[in-house]
Protein backbone atom coordinates (compact mmCIF):
# COMPACT_ATOMS: atom_id res chain seq x y z
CA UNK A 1 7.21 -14.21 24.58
CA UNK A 2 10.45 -13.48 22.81
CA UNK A 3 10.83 -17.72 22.42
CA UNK A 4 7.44 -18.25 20.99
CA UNK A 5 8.46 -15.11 18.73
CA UNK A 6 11.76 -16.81 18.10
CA UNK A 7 10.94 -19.92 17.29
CA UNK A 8 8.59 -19.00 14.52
CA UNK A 9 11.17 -16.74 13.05
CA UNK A 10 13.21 -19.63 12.88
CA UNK A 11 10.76 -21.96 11.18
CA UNK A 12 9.66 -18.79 8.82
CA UNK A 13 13.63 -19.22 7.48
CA UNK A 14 14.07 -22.81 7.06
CA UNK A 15 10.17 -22.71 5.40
CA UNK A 16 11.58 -19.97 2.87
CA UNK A 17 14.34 -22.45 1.95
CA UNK A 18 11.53 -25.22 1.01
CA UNK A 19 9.16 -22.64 -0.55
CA UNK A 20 11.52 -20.81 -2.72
CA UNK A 21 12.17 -23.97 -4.96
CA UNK A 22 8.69 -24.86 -5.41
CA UNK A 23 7.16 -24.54 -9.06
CA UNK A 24 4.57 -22.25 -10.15
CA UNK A 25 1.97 -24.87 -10.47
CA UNK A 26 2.83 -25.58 -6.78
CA UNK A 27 2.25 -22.34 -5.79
CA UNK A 28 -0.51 -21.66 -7.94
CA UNK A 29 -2.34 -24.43 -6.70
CA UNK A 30 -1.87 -23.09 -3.04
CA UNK A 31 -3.31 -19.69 -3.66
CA UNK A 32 -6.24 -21.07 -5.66
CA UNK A 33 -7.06 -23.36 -2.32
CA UNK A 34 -6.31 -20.16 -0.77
CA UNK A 35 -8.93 -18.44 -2.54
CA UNK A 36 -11.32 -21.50 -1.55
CA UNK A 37 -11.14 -21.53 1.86
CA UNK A 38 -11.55 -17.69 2.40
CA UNK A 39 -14.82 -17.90 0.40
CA UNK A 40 -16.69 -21.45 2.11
CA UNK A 41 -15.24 -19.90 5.71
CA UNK A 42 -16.56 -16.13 5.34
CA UNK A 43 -19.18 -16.26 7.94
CA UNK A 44 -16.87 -17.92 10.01
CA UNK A 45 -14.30 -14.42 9.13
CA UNK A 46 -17.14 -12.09 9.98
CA UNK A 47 -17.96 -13.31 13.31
CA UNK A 48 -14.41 -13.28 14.26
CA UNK A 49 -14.42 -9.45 12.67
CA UNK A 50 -18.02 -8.36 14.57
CA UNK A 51 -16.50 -9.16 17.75
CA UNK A 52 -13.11 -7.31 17.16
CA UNK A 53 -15.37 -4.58 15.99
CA UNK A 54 -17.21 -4.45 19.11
CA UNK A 55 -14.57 -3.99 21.30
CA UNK A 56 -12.59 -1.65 19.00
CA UNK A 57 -15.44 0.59 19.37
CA UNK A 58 -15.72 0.13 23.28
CA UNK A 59 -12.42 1.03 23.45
CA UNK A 60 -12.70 4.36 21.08
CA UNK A 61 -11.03 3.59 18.03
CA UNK A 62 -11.15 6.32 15.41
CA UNK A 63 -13.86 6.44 12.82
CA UNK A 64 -10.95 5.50 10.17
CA UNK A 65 -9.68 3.09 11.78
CA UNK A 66 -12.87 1.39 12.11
CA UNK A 67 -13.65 1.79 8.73
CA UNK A 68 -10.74 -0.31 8.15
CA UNK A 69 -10.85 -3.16 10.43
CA UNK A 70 -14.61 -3.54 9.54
CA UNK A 71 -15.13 -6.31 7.01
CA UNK A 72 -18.38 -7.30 5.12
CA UNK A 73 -19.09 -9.76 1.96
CA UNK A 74 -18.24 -7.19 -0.71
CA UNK A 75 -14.55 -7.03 1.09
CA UNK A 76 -14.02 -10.62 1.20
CA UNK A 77 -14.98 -11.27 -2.12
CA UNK A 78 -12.82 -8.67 -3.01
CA UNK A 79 -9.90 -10.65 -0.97
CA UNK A 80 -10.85 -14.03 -2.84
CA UNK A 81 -10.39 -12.19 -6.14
CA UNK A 82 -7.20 -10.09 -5.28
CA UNK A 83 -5.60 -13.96 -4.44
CA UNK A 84 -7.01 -15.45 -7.64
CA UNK A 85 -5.02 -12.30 -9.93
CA UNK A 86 -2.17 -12.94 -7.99
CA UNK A 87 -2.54 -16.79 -9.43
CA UNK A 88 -3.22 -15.53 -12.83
CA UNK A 89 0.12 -13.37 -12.76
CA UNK A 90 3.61 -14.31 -14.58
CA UNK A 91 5.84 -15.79 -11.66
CA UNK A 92 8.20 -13.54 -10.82
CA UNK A 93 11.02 -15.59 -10.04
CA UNK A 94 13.85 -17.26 -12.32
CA UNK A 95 13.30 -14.38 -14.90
CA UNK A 96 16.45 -13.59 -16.42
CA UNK A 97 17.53 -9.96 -16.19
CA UNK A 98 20.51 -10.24 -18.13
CA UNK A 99 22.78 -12.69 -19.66
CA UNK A 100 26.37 -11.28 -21.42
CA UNK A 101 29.48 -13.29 -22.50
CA UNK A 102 33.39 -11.97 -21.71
CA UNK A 103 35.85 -11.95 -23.50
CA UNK A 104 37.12 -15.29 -21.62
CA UNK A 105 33.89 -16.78 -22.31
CA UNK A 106 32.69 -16.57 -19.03
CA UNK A 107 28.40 -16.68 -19.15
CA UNK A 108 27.75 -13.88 -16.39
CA UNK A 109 23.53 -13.43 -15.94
CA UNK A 110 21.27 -12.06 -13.82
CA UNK A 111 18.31 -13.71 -12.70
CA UNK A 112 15.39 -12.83 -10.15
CA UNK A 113 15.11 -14.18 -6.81
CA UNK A 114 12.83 -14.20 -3.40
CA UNK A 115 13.97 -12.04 -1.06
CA UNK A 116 13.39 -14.37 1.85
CA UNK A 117 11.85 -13.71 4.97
CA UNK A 118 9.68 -10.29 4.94
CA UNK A 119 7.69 -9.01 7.92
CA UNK A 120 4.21 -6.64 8.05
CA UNK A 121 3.84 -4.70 10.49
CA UNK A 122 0.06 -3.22 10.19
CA UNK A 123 -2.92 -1.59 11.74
CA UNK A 124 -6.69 -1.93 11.52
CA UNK A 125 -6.88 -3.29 8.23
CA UNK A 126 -7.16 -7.54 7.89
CA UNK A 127 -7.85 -7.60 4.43
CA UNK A 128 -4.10 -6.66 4.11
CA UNK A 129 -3.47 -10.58 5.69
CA UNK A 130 -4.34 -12.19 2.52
CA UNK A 131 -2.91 -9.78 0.11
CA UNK A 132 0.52 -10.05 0.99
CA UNK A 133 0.37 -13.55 2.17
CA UNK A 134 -1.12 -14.12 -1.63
CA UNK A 135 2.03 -12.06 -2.80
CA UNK A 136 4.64 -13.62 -0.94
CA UNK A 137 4.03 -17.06 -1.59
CA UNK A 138 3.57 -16.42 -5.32
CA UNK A 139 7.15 -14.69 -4.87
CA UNK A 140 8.36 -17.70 -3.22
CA UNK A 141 8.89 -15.51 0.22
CA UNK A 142 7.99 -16.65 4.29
CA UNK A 143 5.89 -13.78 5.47
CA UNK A 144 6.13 -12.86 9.13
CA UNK A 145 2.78 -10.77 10.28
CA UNK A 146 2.10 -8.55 12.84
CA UNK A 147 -1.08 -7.07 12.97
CA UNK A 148 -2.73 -4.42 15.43
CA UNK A 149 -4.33 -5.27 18.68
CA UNK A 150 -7.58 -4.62 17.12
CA UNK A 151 -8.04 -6.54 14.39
CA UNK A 152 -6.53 -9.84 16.15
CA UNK A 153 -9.05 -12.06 16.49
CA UNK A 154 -10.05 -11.74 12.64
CA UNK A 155 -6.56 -12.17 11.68
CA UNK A 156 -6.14 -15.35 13.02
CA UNK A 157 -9.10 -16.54 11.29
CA UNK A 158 -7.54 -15.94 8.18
CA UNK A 159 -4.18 -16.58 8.90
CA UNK A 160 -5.24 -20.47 9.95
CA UNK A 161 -7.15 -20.80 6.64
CA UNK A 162 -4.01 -19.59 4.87
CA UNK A 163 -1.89 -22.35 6.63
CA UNK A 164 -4.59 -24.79 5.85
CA UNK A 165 -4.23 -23.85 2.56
CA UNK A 166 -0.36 -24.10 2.32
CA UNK A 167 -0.80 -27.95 4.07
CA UNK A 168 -3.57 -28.88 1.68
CA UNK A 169 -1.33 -27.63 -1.53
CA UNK A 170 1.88 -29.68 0.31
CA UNK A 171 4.19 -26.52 0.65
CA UNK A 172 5.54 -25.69 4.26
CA UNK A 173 2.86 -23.97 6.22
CA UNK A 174 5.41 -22.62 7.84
CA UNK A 175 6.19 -20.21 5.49
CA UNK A 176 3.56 -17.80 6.83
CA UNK A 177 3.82 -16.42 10.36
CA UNK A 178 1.16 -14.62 12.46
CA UNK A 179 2.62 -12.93 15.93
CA UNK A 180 -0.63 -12.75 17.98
CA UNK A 181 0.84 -11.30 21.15
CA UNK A 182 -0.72 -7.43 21.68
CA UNK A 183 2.75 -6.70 23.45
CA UNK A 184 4.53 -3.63 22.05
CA UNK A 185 7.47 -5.29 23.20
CA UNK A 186 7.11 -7.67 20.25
CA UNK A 187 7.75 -4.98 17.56
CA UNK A 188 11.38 -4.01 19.22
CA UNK A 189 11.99 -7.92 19.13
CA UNK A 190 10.96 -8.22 15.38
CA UNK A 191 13.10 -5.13 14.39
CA UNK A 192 15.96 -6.56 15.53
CA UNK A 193 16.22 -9.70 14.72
CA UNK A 194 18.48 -9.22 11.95
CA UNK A 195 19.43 -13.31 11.57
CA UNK A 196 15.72 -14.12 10.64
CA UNK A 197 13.91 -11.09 8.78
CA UNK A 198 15.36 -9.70 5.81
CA UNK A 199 12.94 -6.77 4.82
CA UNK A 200 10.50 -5.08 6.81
CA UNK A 201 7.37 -3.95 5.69
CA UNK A 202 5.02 -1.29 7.78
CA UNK A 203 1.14 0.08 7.51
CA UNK A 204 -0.48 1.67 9.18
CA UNK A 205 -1.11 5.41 10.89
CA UNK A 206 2.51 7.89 10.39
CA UNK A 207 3.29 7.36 14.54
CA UNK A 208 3.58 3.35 13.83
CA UNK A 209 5.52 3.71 10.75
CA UNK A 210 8.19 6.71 12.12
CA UNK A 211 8.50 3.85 15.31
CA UNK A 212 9.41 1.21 13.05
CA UNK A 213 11.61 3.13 10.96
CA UNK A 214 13.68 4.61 13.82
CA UNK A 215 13.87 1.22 15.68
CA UNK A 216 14.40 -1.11 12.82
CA UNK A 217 18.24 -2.88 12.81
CA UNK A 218 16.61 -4.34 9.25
CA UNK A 219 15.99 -2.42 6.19
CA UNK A 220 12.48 -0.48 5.72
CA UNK A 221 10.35 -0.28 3.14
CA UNK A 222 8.24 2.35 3.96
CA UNK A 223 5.09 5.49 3.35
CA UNK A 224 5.23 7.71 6.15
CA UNK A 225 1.77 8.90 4.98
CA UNK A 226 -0.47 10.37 2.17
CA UNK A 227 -0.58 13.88 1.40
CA UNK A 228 -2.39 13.85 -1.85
CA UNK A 229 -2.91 16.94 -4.11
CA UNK A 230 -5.18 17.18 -7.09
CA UNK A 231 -4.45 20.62 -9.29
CA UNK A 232 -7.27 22.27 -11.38
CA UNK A 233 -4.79 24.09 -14.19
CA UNK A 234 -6.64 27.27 -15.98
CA UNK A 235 -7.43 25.26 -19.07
CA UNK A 236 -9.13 21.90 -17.41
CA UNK A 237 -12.28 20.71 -18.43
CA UNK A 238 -14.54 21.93 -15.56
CA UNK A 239 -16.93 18.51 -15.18
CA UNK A 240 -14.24 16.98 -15.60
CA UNK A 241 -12.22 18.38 -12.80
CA UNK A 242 -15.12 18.48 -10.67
CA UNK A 243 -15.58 14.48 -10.57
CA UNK A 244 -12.29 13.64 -9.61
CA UNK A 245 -12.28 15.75 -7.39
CA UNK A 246 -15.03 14.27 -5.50
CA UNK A 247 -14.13 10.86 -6.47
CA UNK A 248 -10.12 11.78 -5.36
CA UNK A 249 -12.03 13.16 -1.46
CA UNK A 250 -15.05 11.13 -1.17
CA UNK A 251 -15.41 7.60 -2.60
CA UNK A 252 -12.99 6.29 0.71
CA UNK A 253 -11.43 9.12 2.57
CA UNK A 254 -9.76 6.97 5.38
CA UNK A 255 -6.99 5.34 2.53
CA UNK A 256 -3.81 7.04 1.58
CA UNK A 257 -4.51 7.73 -1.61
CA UNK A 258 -7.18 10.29 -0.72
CA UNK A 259 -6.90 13.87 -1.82
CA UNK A 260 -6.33 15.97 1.24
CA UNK A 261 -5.87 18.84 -0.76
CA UNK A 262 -7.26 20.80 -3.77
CA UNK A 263 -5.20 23.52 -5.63
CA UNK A 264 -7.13 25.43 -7.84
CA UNK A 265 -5.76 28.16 -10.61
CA UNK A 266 -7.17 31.33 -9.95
CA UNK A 267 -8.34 32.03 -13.42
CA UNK A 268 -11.32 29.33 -13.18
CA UNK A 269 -11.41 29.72 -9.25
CA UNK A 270 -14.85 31.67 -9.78
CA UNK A 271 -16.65 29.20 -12.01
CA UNK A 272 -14.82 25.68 -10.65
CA UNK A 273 -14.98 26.14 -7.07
CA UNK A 274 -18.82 26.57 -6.34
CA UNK A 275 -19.40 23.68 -8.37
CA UNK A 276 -17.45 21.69 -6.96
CA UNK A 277 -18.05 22.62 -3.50
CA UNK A 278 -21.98 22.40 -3.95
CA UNK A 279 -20.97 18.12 -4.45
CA UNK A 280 -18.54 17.95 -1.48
CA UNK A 281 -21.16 19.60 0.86
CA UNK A 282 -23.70 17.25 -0.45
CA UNK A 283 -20.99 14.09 0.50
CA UNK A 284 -20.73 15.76 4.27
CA UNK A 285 -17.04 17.37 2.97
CA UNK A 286 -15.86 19.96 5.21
CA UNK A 287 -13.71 22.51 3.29
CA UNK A 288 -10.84 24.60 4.73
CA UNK A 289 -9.60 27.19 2.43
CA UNK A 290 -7.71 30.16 1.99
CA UNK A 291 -9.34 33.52 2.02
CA UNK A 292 -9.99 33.35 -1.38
CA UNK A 293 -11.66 30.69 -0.92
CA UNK A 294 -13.40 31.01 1.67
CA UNK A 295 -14.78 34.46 0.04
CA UNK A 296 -15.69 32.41 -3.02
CA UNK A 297 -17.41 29.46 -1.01
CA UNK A 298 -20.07 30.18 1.48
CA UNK A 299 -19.98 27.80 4.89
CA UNK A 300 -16.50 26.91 3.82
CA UNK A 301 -13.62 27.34 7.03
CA UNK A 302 -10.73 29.63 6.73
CA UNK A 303 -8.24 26.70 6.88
CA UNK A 304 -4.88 26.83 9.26
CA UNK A 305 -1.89 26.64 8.49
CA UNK A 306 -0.97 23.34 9.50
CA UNK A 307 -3.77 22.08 7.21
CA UNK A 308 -1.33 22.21 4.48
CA UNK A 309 0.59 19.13 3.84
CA UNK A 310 -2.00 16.90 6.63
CA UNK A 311 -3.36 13.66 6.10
CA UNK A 312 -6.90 14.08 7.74
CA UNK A 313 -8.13 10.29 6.46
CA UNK A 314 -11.31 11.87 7.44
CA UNK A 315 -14.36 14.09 5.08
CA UNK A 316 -12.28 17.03 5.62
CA UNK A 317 -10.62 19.15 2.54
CA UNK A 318 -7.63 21.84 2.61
CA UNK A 319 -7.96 24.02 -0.39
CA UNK A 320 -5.83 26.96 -2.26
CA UNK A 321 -6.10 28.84 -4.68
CA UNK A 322 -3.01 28.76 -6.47
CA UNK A 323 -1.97 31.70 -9.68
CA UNK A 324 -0.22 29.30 -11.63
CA UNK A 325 0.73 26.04 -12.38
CA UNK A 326 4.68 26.85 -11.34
CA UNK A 327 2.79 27.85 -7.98
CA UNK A 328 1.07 25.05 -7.58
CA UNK A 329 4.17 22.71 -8.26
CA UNK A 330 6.02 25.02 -5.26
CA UNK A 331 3.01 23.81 -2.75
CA UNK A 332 3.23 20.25 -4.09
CA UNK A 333 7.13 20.13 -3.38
CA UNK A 334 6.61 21.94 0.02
CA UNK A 335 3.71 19.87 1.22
CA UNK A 336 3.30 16.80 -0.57
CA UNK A 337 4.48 13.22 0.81
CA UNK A 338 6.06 11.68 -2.60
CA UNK A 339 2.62 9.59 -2.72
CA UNK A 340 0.38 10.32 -5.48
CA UNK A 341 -0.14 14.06 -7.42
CA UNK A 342 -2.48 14.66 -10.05
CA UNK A 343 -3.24 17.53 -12.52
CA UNK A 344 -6.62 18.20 -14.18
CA UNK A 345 -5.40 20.05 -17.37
CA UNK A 346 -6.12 20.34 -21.28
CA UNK A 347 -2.69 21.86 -21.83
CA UNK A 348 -0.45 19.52 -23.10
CA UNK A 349 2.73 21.26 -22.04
CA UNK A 350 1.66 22.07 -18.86
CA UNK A 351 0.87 18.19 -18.22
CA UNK A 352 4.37 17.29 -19.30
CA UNK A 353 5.99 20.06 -16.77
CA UNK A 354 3.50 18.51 -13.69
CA UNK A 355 4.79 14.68 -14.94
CA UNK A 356 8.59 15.52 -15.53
CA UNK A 357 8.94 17.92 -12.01
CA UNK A 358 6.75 16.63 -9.77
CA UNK A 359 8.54 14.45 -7.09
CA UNK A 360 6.29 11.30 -6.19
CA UNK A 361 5.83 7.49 -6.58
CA UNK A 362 2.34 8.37 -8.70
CA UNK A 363 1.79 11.16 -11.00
CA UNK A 364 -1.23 11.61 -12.38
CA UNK A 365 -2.79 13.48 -15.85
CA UNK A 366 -6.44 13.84 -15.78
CA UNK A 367 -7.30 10.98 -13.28
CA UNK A 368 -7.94 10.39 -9.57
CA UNK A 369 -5.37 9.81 -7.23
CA UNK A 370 -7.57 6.97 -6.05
CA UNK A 371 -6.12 4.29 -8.59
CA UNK A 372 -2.70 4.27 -6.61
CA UNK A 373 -3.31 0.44 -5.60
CA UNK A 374 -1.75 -2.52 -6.65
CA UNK A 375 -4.82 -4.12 -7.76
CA UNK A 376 -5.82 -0.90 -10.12
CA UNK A 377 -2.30 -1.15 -11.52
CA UNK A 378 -2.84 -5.25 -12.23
CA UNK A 379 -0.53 -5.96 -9.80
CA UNK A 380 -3.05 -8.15 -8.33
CA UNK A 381 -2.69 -6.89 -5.17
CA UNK A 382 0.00 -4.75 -3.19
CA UNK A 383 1.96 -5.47 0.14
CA UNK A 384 2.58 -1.69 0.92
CA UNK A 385 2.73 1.78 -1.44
CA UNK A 386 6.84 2.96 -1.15
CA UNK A 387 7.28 6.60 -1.12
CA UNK A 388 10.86 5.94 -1.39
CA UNK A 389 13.43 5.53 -4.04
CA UNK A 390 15.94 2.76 -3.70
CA UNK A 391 14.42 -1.05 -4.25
CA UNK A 392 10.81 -0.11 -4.55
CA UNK A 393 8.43 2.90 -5.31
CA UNK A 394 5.07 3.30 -5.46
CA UNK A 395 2.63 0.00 -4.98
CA UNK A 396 4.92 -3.07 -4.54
CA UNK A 397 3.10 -6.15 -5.98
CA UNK A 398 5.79 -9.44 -7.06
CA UNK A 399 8.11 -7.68 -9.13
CA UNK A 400 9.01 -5.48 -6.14
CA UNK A 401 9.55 -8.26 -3.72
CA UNK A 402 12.57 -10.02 -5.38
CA UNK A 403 16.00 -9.21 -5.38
CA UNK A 404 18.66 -10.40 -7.89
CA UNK A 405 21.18 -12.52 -7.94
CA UNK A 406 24.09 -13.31 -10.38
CA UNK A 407 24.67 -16.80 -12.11
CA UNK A 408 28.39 -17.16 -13.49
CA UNK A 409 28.66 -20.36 -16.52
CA UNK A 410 32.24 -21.00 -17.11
CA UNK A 411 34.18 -23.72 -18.32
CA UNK A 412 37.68 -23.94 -16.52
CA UNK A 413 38.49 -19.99 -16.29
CA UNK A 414 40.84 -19.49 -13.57
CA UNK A 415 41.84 -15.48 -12.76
């Protein structure tokens, strides 16, 4: 196992060193073949998909889960299109950052650069294949992939229409990488094989990502999960409020950018919460509240306490009722995961205050937290959403997976 694994980390690296000095055109007309192959082989896709669907649900994987493994038309089509935005996007690399002139005339610049060899380590979800495949060729990067056990036979589907694609365009095919071994051991082999991989990348459920993060001899980029909060301040415009709401809970509650909870100021409690309740029961929503509002909601739960700051990925809402918007920033900073926040407010100093203090890749005024994707934000597609601070926060699309390096023009200089 660990020679097969080896071996392909080794091509991945010399592959990077062919890819990253390919043009634009060259890699542009790579993803557009990319693009070409997913579409005239999608039947061929969902067969491979039905039958990893079967057995995920022989073998009782969760109802989100399943969600996300299961592909259909509308989600391929929606692959095809995130790979042609990724063509239609600037190329990311040889930008120059900065270029400034010493006083001894040396020319010292900064220019952009692929970071090199980046593995994914993911669950459930094989539409994620051809977005960062997509992204990491346009960024000139070899991609090593490692998907779940679940979603394997679908995976390779894609991945060998990818490498066709890379062989048709003449770039190095092997530049992407699929590990297709279900051993666990595979993961510990991948995190530490610090010669080959340069950056890794994980998605998938919190229990995956803590593994990875805790094994890892290689830098993580990394969203443990998504704990999203939507605030309804006193002065919000009650429609409003009430369809982001259900748009933030209900339009795909298995993703991370889901609201999982809804703090609500207790001035419009009384009006705002019956309303909006009367839609989430309609959409199946189970609501666990506070007393309040549990008092103010009829066939609502009273909620626990550790359904504060959980990720359900499921129909299920915590709600509070909060007395002010300083309040509601306390819960955010106490429960929230540094994901995505959002205020519904028509008080323009209170939507500064939520902006400047709250602590997360994705703040939102008077929006759902549903539009934290790279796609939404025209990054034509994202590898991963970073909760963290250094390199990379909030959806990573080409800008986020370069690095810099420095360029020094002289003309004799000696020190």
């Amino acid at each position: 196992m660990s020679e097969q694994v080896l071996f392909q980390l080794q091509s991945a690296k010399l592959a990077w060193r062919a890819l990253m000095a390919k043009s634009t055109v060259e890699k542009n007309k790579a993803l557009q073949l990319m693009a070409d192959l997913l579409l005239k082989n999608q039947d061929k896709i969902l067969a491979a998909n039905a039958q990893d669907v079967v057995i995920a649900k022989v073998e009782g994987l969760s109802g989100p889960m399943l969600a996300r493994l299961e592909l259909n038309e509308k989600k391929i089509i929606s692959m095809v299109d995130g790979i042609k935005n990724i063509e239609g996007l600037e190329d990311p690399i040889g930008r120059m950052v900065s270029m400034v002139t010493r006083p001894n005339g040396l020319q010292v610049g900064k220019i952009t650069v692929p970071i090199g060899v980046i593995a994914v380590i993911f669950e459930s979800r094989p539409n994620v294949t051809s977005d960062v495949v997509a992204l990491a060729v346009k960024s000139g990067n070899s991609i090593v992939l490692r998907g779940g056990k679940e979603s394997i036979r679908t995976n390779q589907v894609i991945v060998d229409l990818l490498r066709q694609a890379l062989k048709n365009a003449e770039l190095p095919m092997e530049a992407i990488q699929f590990i297709n071994s279900p051993d666990r051991k595979v993961v510990g082999f991948l995190l530490n094989a610090t010669e080959f991989i340069d950056v890794v990348i994980p998605r998938g459920g919190e229990s995956l990502i803590r593994a990875v993060v805790e094994q890892s001899h290689i830098p993580v980029i990394f969203q443990y999960k998504g704990v999203c909060h939507t605030f309804v301040d006193a002065s919000a415009d009650i429609d409003m409020a009430v369809q982001i709401a259900l748009n933030a809970k209900v339009s795909n509650p298995s993703v991370c950018n889901a609201m999982e909870c809804l703090l609500v100021h207790r001035d419009i409690a009384n009006f705002f919460l019956p309303k909006v309740a009367s839609k989430l029961f309609q959409e199946k929503v189970e609501i666990r509240g506070d007393q309040e509002t549990v008092h103010l909601i009829p066939g609502s739960k009273l909620a626990e306490a550790l359904d504060y700051g959980r990720e359900f990925l499921d129909l299920i809402l915590a709600v509070k009722i909060v007395g002010s918007l300083d309040e509601a920033l306390e819960h955010i900073q106490k429960y929230g995961s540094m994901h995505s926040e959002a205020i519904v407010t028509n008080d323009y100093e209170n939507s500064q205050k939520f902006l400047k203090t709250v602590d997360a890749a994705c703040v939102y005024v008077n929006a759902s937290t549903r539009f934290t994707d790279g796609g939404e934000f025209g990054l034509g597609a994202e590898v991963g959403i970073s909760t963290q601070k250094l390199h990379a926060r909030g959806p990573m699309g080409l800008a986020e997976l370069t690095s810099t390096k420095y360029i020094i023009l002289g003309s004799g200089q000696i020190r």
